[in-house]
N, C-alpha and C. Protein backbone atom coordinates (compact mmCIF):
# COMPACT_ATOMS: atom_id res chain seq x y z
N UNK A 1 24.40 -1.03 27.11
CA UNK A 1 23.48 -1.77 27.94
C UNK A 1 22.38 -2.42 27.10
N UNK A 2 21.85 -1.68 26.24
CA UNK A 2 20.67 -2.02 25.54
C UNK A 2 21.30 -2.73 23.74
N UNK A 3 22.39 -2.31 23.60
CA UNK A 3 23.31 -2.46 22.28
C UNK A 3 22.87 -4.03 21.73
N UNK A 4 22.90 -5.00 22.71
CA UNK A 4 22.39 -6.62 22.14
C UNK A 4 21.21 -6.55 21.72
N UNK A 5 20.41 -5.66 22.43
CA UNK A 5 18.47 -6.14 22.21
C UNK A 5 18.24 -4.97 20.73
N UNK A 6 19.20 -3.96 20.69
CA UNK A 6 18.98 -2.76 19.23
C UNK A 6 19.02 -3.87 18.18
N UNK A 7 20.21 -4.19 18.13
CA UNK A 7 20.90 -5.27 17.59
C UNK A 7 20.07 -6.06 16.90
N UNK A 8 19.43 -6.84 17.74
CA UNK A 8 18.64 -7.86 17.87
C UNK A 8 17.46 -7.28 16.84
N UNK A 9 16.60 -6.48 17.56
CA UNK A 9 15.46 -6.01 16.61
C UNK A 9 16.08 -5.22 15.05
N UNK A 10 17.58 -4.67 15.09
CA UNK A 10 17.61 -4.16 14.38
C UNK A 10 17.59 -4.96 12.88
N UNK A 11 18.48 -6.09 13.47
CA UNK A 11 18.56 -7.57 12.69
C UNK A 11 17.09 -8.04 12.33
N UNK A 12 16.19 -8.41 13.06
CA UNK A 12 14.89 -8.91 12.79
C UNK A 12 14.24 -7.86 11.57
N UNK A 13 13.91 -6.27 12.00
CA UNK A 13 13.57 -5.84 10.96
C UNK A 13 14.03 -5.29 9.58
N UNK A 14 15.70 -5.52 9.39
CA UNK A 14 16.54 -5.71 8.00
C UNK A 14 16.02 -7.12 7.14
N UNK A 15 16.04 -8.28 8.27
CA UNK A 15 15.68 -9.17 7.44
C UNK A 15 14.19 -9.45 6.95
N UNK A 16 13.28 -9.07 7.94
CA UNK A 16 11.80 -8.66 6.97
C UNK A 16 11.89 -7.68 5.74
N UNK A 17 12.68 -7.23 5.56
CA UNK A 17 12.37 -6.13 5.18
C UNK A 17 13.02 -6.68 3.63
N UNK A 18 13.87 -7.55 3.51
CA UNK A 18 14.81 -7.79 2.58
C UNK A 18 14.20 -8.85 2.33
N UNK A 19 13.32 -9.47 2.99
CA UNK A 19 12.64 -10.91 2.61
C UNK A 19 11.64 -10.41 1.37
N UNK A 20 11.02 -9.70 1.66
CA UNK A 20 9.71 -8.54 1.07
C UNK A 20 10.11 -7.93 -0.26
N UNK A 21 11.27 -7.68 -0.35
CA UNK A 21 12.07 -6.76 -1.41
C UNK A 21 11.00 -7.96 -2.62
N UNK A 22 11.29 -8.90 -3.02
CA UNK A 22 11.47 -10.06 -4.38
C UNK A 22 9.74 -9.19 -4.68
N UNK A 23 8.78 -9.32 -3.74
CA UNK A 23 7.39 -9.05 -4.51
C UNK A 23 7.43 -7.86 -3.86
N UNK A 24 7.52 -6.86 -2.96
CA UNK A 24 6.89 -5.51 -3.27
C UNK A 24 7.74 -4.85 -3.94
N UNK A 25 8.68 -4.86 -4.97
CA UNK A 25 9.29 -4.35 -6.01
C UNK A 25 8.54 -4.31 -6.96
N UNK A 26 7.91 -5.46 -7.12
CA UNK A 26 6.62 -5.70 -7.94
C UNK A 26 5.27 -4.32 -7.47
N UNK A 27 5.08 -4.96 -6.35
CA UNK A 27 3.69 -4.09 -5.58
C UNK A 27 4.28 -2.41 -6.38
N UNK A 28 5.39 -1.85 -5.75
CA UNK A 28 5.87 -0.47 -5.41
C UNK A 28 5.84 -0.62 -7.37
N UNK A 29 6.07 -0.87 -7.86
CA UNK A 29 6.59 -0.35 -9.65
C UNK A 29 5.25 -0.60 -9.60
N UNK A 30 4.26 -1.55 -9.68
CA UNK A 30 2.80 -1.24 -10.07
C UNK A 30 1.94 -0.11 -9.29
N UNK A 31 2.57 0.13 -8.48
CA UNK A 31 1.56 1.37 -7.43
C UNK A 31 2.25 2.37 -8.32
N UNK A 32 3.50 2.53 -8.17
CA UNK A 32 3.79 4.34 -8.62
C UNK A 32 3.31 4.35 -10.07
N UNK A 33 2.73 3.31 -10.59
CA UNK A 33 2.00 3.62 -12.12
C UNK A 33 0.74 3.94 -12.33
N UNK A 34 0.20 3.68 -10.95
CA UNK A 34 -1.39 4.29 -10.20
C UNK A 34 -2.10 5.17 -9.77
N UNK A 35 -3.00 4.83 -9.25
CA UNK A 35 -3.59 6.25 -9.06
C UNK A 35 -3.51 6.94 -7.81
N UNK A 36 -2.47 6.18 -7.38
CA UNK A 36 -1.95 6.53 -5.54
C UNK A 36 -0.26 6.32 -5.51
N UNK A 37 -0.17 7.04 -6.50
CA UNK A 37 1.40 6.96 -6.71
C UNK A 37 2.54 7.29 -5.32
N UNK A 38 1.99 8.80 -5.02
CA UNK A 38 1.97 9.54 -3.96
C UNK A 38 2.64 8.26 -2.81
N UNK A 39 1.81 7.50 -2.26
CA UNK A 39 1.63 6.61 -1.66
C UNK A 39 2.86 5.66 -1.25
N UNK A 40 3.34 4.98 -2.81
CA UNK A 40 4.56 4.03 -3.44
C UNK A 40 5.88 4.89 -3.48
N UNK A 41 5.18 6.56 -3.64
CA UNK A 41 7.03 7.34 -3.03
C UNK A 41 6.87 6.97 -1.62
N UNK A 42 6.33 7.03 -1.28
CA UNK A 42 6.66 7.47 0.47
C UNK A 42 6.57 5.81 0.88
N UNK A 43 6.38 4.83 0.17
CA UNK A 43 6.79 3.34 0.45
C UNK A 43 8.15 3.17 0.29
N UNK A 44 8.74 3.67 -0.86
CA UNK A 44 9.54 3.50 -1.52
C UNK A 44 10.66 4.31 -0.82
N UNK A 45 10.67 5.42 -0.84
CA UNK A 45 12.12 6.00 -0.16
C UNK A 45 11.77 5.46 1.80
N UNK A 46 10.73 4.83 1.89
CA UNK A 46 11.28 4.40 3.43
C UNK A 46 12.14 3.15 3.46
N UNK A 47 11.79 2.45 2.27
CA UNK A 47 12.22 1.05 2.72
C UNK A 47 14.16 1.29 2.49
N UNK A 48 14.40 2.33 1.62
CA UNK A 48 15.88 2.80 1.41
C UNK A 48 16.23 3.73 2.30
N UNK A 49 15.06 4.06 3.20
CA UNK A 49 16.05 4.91 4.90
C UNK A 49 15.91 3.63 5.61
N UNK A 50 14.93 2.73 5.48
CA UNK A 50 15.11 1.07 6.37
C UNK A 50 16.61 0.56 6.56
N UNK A 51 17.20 0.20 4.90
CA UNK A 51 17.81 0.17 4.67
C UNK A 51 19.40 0.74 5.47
N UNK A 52 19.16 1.56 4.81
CA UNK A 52 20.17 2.86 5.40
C UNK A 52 20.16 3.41 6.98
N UNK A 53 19.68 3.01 7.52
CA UNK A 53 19.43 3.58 8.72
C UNK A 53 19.76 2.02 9.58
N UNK A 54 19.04 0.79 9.08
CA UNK A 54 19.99 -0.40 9.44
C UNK A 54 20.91 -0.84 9.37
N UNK A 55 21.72 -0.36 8.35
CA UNK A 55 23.26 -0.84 8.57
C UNK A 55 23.88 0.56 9.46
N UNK A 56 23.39 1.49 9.55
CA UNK A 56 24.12 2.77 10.41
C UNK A 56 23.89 2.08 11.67
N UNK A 57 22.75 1.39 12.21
CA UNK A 57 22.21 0.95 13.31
C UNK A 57 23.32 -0.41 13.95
N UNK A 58 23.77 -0.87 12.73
CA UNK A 58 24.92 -1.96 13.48
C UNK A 58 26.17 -1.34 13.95
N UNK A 59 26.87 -0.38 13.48
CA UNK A 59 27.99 0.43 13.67
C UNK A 59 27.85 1.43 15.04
N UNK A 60 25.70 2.06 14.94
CA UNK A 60 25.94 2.91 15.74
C UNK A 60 24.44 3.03 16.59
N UNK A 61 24.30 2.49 17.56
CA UNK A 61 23.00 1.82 17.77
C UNK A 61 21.78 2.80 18.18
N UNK A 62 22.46 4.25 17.94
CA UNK A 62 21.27 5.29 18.27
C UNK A 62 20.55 5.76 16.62
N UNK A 63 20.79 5.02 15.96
CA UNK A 63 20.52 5.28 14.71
C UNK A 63 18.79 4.05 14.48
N UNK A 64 19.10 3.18 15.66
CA UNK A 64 17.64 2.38 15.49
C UNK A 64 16.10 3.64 15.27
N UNK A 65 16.20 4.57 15.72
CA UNK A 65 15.21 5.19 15.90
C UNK A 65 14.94 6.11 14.83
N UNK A 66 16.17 5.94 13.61
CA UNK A 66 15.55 6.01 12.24
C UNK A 66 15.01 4.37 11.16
N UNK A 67 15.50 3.52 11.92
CA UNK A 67 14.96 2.43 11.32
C UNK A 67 13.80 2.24 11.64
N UNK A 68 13.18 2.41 12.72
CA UNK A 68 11.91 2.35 13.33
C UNK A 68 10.85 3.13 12.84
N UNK A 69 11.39 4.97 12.63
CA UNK A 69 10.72 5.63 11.72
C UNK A 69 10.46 5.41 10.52
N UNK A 70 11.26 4.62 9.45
CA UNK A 70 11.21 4.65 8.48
C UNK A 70 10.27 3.35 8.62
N UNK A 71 10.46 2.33 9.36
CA UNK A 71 9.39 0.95 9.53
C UNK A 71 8.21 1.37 9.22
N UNK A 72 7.52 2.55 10.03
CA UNK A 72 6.14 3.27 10.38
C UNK A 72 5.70 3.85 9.22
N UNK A 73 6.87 4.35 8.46
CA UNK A 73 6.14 5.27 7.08
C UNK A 73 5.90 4.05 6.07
N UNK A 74 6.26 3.19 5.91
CA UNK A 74 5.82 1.72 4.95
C UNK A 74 4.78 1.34 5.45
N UNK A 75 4.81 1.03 6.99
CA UNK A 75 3.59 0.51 7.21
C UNK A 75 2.06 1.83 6.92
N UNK A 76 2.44 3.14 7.45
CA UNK A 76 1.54 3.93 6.96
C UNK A 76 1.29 4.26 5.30
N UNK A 77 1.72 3.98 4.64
CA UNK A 77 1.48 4.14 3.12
C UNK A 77 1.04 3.15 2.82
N UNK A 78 0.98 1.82 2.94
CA UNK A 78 0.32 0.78 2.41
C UNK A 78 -0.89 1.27 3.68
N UNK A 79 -0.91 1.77 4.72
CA UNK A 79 -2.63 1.80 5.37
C UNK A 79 -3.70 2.92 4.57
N UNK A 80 -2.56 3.83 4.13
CA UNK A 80 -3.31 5.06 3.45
C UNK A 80 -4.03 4.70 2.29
N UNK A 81 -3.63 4.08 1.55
CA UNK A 81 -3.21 3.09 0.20
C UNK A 81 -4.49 2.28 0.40
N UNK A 82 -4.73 1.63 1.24
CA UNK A 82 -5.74 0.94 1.58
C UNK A 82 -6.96 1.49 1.65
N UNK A 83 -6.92 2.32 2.78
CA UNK A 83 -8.06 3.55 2.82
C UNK A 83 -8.77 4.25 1.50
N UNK A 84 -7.46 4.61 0.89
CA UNK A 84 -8.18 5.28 -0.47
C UNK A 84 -8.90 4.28 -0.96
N UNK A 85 -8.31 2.98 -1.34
CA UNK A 85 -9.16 2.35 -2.59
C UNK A 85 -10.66 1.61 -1.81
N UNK A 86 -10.72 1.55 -0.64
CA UNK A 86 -12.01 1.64 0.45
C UNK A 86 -12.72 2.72 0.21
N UNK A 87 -12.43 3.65 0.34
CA UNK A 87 -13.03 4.89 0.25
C UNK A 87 -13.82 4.81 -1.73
N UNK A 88 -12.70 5.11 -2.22
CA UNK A 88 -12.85 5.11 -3.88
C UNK A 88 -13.90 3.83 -4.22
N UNK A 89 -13.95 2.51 -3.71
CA UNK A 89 -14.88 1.86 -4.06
C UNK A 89 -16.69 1.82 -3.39
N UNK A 90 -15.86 2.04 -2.10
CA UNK A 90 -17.32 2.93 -1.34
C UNK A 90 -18.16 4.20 -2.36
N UNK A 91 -17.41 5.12 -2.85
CA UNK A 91 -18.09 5.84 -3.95
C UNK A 91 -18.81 5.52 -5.11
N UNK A 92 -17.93 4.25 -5.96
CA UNK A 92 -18.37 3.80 -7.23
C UNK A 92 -19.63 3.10 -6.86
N UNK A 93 -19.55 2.02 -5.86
CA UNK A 93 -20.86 1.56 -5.06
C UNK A 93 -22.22 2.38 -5.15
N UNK A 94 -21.43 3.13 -4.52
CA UNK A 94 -23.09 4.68 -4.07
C UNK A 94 -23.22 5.11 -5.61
N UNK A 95 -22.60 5.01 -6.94
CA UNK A 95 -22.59 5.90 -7.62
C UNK A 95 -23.50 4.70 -8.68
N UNK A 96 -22.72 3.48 -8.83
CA UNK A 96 -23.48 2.59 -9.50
C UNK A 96 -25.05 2.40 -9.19
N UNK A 97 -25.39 1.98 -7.83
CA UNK A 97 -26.26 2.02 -6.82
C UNK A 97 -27.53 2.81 -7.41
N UNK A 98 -27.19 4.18 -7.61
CA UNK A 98 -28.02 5.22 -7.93
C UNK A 98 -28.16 5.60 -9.38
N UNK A 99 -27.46 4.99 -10.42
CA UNK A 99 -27.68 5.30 -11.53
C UNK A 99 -28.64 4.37 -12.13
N UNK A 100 -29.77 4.82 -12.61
CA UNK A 100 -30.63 4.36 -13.30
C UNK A 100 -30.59 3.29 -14.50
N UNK A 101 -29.13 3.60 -15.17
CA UNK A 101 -28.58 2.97 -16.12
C UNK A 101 -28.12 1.76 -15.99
N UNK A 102 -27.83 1.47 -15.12
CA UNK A 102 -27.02 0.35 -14.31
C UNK A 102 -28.27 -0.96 -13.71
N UNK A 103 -27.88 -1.74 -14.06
CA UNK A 103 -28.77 -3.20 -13.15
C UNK A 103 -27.58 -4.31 -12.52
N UNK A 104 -28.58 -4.67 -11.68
CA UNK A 104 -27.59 -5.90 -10.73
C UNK A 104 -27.89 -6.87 -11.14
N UNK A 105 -26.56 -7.57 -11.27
CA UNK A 105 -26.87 -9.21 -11.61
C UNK A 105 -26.27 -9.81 -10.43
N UNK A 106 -25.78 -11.23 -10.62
CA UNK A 106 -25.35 -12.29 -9.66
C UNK A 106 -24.10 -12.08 -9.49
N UNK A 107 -23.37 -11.39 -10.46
CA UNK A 107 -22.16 -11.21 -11.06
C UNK A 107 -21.55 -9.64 -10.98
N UNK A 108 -22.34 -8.47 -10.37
CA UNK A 108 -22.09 -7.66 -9.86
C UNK A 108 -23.02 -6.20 -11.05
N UNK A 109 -22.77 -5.10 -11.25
CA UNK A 109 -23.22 -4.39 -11.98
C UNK A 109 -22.92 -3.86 -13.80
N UNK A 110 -23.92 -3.95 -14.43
CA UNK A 110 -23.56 -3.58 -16.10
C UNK A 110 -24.47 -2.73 -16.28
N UNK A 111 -23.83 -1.54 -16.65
CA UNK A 111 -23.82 -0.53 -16.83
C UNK A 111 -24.28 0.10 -18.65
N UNK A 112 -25.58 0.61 -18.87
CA UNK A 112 -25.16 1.22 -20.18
C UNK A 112 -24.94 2.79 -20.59
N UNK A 113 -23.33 3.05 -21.33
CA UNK A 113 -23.21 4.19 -21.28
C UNK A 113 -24.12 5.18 -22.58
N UNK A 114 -23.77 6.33 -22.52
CA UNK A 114 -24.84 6.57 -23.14
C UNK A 114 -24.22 7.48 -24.45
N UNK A 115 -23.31 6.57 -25.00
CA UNK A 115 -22.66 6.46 -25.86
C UNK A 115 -22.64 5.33 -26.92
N UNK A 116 -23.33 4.33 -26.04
CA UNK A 116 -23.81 3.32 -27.07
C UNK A 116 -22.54 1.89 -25.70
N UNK A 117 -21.82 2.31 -25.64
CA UNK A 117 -21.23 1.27 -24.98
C UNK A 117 -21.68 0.82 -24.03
N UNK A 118 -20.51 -0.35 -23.06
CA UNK A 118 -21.39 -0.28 -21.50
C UNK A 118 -20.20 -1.06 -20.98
N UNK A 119 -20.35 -0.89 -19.67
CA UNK A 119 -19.19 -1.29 -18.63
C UNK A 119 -19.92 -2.11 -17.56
N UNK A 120 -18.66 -2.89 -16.50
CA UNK A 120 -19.23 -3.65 -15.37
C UNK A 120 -18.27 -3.22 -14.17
N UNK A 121 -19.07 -3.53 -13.63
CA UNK A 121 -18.21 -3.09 -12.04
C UNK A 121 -18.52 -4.22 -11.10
N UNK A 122 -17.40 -5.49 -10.74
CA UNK A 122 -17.67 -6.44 -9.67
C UNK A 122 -18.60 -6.88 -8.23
N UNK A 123 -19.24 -7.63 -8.34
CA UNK A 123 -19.88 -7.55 -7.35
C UNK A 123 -18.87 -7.62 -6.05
N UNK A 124 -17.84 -8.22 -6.27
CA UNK A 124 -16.70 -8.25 -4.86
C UNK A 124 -16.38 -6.60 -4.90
N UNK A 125 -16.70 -5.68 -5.37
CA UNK A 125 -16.09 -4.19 -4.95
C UNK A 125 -17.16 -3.86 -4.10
N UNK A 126 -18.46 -3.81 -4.53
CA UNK A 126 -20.08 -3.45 -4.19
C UNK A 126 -20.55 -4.63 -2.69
N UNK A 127 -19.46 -4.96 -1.69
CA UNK A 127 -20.30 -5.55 -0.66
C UNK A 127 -21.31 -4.87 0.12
């Protein structure tokens, strides 16, 4: 009864999903080399139950409701993914912010360490 419309979506989200492959192959190999690696597994083995769970889904159409699951865990790892480095720059902010060492320019914060060196941190991180 419902077998055309599974079908249908099941088709729509194989081919997003395969459109995406050329640059988040890119994204996923630069994330799992990061500091939210964690993140790029659980991107990464969904888009291969996507996969896998969409071609089971043409043969056998109660199988959509692992394509769908696996949809949700990509989309939740790139939200988590997000969050952290929100969060993580929200910190450096408060941390630059308060260090004495540190002055603001136009151009965001420079920092001197007290080692003799010195670092900068963007004003686009610090809104």
């Amino acid at each position: 009864m419902f077998e055309r419309q599974i079908t249908k979506i099941n088709t729509l989200i194989l081919v997003l999903v395969a459109l995406s492959v050329p640059v988040l192959f890119f994204v996923i190999i630069y994330g799992l080399a990061g500091g939210t690696s964690e993140y790029y597994y659980l991107i990464s083995i969904s888009y291969v139950g996507v996969f896998l769970f969409g071609i089971k889904t043409f043969f056998n159409p109660r199988f959509i409701i692992g394509t769908i699951i696996f949809s949700s865990l990509i989309l939740l790892g790139f939200s988590l993914d997000s969050l952290y480095w929100e969060s993580h720059n929200d910190e450096l902010c408060k941390e630059v912010k308060e260090n004495p060492s540190c002055t603001e320019s136009q151009y965001g914060f420079s920092c001197k360490n007290t080692d003799g060196g010195s670092s900068h941190v963007s004003k686009s991180i610090c809104n």
